[in-house]
PDB file of N, CA and C in Angstrom:
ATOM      1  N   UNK A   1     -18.715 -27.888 -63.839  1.00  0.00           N
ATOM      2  CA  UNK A   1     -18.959 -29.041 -62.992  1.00  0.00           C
ATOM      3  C   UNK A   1     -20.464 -29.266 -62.890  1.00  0.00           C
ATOM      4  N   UNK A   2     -21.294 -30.465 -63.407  1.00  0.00           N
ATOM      5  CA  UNK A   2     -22.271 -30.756 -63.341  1.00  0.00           C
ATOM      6  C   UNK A   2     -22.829 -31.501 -61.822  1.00  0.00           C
ATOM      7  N   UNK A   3     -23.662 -30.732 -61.438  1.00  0.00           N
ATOM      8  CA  UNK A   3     -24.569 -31.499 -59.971  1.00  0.00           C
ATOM      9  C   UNK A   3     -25.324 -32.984 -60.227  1.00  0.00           C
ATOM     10  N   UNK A   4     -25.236 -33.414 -59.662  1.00  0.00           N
ATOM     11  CA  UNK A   4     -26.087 -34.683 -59.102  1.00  0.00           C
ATOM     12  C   UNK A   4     -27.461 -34.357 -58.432  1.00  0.00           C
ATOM     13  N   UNK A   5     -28.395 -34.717 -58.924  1.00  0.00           N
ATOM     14  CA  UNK A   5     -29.766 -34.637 -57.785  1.00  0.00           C
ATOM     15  C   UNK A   5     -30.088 -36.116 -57.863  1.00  0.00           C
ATOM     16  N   UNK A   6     -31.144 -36.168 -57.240  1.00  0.00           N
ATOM     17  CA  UNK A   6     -32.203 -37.468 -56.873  1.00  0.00           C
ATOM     18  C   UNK A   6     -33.508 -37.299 -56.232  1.00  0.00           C
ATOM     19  N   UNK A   7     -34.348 -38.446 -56.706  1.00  0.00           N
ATOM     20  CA  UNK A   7     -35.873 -38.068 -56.436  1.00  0.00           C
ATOM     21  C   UNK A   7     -36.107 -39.431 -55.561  1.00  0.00           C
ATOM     22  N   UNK A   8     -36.771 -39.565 -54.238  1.00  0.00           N
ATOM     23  CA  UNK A   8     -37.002 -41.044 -53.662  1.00  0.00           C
ATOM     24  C   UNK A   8     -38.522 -40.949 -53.511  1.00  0.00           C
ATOM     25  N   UNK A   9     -38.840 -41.206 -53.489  1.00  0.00           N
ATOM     26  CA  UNK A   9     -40.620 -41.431 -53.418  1.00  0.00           C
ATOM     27  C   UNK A   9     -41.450 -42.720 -52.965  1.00  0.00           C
ATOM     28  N   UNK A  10     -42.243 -42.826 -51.885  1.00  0.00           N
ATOM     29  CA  UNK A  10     -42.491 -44.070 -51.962  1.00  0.00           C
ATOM     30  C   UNK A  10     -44.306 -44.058 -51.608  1.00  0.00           C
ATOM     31  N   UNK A  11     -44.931 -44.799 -51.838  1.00  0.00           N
ATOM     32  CA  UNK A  11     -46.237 -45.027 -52.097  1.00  0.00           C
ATOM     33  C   UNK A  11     -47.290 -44.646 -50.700  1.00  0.00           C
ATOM     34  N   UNK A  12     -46.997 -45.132 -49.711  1.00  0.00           N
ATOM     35  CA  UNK A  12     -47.935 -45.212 -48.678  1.00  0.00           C
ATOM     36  C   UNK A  12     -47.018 -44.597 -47.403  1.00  0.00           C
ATOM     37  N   UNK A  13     -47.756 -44.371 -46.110  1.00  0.00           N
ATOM     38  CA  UNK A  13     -47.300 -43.243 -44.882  1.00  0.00           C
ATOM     39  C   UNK A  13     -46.467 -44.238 -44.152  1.00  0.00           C
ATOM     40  N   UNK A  14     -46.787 -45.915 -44.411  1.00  0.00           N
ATOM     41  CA  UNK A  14     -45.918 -46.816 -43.653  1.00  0.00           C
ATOM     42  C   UNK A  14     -44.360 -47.252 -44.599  1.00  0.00           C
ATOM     43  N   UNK A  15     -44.470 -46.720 -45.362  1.00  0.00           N
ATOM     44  CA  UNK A  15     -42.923 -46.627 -45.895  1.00  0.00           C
ATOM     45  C   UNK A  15     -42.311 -45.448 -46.112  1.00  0.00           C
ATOM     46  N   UNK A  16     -40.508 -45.754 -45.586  1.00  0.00           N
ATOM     47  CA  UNK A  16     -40.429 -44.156 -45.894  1.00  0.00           C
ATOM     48  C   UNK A  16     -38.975 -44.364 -47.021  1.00  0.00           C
ATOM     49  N   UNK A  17     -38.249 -43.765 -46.689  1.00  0.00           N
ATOM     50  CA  UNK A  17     -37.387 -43.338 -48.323  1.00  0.00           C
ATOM     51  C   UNK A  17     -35.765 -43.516 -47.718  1.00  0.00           C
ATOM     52  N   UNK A  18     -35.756 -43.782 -46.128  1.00  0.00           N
ATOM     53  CA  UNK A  18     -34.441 -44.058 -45.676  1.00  0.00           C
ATOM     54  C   UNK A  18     -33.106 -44.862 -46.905  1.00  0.00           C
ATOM     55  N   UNK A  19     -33.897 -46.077 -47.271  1.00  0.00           N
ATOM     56  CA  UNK A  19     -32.989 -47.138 -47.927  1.00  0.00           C
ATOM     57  C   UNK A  19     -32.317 -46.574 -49.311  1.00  0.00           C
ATOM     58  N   UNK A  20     -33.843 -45.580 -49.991  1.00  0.00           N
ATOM     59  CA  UNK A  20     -33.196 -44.877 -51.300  1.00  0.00           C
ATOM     60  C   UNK A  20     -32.466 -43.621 -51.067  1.00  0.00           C
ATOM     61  N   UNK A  21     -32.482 -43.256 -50.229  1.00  0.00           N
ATOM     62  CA  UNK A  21     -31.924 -42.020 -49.493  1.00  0.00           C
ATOM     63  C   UNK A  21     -30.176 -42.240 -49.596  1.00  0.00           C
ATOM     64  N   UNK A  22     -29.827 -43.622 -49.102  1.00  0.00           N
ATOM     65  CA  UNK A  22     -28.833 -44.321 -48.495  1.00  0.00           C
ATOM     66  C   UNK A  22     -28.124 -44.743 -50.039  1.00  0.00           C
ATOM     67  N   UNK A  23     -28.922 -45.237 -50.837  1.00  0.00           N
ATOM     68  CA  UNK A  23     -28.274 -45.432 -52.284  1.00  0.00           C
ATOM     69  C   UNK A  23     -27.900 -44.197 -52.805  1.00  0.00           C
ATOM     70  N   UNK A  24     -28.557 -43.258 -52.937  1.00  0.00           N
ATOM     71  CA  UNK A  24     -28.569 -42.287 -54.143  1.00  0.00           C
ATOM     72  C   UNK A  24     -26.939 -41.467 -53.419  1.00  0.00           C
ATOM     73  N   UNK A  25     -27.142 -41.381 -52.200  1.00  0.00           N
ATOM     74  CA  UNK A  25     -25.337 -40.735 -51.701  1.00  0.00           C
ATOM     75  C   UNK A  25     -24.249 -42.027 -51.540  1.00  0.00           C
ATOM     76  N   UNK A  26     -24.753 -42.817 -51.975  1.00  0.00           N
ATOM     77  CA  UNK A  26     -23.444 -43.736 -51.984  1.00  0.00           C
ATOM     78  C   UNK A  26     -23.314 -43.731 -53.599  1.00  0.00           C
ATOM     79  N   UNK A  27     -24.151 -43.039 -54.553  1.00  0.00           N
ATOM     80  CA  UNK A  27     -23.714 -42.809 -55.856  1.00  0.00           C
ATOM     81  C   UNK A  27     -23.205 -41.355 -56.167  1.00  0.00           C
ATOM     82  N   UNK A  28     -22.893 -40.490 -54.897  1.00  0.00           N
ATOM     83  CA  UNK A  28     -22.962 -39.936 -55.397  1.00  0.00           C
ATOM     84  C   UNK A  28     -23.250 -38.365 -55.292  1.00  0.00           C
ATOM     85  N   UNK A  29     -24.785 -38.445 -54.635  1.00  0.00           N
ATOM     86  CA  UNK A  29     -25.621 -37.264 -54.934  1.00  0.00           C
ATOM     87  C   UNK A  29     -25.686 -36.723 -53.526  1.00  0.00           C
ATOM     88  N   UNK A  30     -25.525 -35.329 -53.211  1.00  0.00           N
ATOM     89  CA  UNK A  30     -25.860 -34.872 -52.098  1.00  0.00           C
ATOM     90  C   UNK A  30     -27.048 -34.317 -51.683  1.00  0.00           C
ATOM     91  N   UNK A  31     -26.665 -34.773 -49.959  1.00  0.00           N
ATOM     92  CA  UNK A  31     -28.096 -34.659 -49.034  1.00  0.00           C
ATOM     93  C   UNK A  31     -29.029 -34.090 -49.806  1.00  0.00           C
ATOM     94  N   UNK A  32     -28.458 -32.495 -49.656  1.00  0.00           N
ATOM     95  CA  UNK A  32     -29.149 -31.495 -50.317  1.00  0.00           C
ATOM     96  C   UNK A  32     -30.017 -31.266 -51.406  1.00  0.00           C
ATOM     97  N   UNK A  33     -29.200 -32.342 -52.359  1.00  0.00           N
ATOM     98  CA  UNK A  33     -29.769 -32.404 -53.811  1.00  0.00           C
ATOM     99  C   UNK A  33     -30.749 -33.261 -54.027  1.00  0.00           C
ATOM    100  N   UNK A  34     -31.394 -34.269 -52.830  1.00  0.00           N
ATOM    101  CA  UNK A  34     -32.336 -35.482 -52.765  1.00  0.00           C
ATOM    102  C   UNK A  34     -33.595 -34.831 -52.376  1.00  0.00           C
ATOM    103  N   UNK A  35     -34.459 -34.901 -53.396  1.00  0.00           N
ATOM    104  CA  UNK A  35     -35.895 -34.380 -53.106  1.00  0.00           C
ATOM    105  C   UNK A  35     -36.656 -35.948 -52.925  1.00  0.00           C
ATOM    106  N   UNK A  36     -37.693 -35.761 -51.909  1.00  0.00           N
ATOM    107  CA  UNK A  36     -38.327 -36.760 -51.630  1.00  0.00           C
ATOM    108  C   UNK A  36     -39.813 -36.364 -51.347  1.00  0.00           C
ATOM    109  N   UNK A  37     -40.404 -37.368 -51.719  1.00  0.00           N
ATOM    110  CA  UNK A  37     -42.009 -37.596 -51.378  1.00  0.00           C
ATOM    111  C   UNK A  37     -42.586 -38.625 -50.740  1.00  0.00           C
ATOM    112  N   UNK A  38     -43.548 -38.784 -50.053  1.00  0.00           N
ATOM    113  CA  UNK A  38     -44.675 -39.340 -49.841  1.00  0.00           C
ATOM    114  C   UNK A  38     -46.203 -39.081 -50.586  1.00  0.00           C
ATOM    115  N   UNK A  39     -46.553 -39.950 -51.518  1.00  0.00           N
ATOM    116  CA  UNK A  39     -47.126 -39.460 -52.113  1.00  0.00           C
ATOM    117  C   UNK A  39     -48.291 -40.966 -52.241  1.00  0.00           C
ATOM    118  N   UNK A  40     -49.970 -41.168 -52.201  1.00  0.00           N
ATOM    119  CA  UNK A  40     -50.413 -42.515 -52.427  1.00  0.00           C
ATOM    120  C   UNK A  40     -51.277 -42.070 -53.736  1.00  0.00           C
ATOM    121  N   UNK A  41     -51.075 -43.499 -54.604  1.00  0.00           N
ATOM    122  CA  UNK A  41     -51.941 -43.200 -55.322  1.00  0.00           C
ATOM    123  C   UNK A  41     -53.630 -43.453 -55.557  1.00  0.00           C
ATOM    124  N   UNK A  42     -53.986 -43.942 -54.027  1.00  0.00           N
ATOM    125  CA  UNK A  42     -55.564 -43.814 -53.769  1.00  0.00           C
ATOM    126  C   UNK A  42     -56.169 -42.222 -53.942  1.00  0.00           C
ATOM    127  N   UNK A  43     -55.055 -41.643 -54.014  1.00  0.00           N
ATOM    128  CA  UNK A  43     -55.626 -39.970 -53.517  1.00  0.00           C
ATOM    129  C   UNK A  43     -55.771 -39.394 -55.288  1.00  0.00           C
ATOM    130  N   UNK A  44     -55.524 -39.976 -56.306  1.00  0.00           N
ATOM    131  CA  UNK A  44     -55.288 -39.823 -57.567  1.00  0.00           C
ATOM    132  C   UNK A  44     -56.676 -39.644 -58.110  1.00  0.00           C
ATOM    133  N   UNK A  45     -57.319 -38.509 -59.152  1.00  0.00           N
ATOM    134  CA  UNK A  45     -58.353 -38.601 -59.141  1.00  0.00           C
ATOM    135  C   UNK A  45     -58.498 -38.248 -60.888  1.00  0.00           C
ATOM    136  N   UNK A  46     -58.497 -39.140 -61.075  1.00  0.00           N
ATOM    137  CA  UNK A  46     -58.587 -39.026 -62.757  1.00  0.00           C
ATOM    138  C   UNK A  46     -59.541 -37.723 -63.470  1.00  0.00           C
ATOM    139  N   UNK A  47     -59.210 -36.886 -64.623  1.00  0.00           N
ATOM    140  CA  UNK A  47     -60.388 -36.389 -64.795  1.00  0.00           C
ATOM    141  C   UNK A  47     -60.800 -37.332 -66.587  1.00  0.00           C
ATOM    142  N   UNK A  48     -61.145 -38.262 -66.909  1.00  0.00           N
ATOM    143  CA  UNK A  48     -61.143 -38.435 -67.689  1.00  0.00           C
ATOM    144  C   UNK A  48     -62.405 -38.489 -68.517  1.00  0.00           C
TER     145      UNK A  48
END
């Protein structure tokens, strides 16, 4: 039997991940298995 996960992620501290949270177990995937972030990409620091 193969698991289901999911990843929700969303850009800035004024959004959060409720709505993708809400999709990914109506496909499916449990609580458990939903990793999530807050993550911005101002904080991104190239080394190039």
């Amino acid at each position: 039997m193969s698991k289901l996960y999911g990843y929700a992620r969303v850009s800035t501290a004024e959004q959060n991940t409720d709505r993708q949270i809400i999709s990914l177990t109506k496909f499916g995937v449990s609580r458990e298995n939903i990793f999530a972030e807050k993550q911005s990409g101002k904080d991104f620091k190239s080394r190039l």
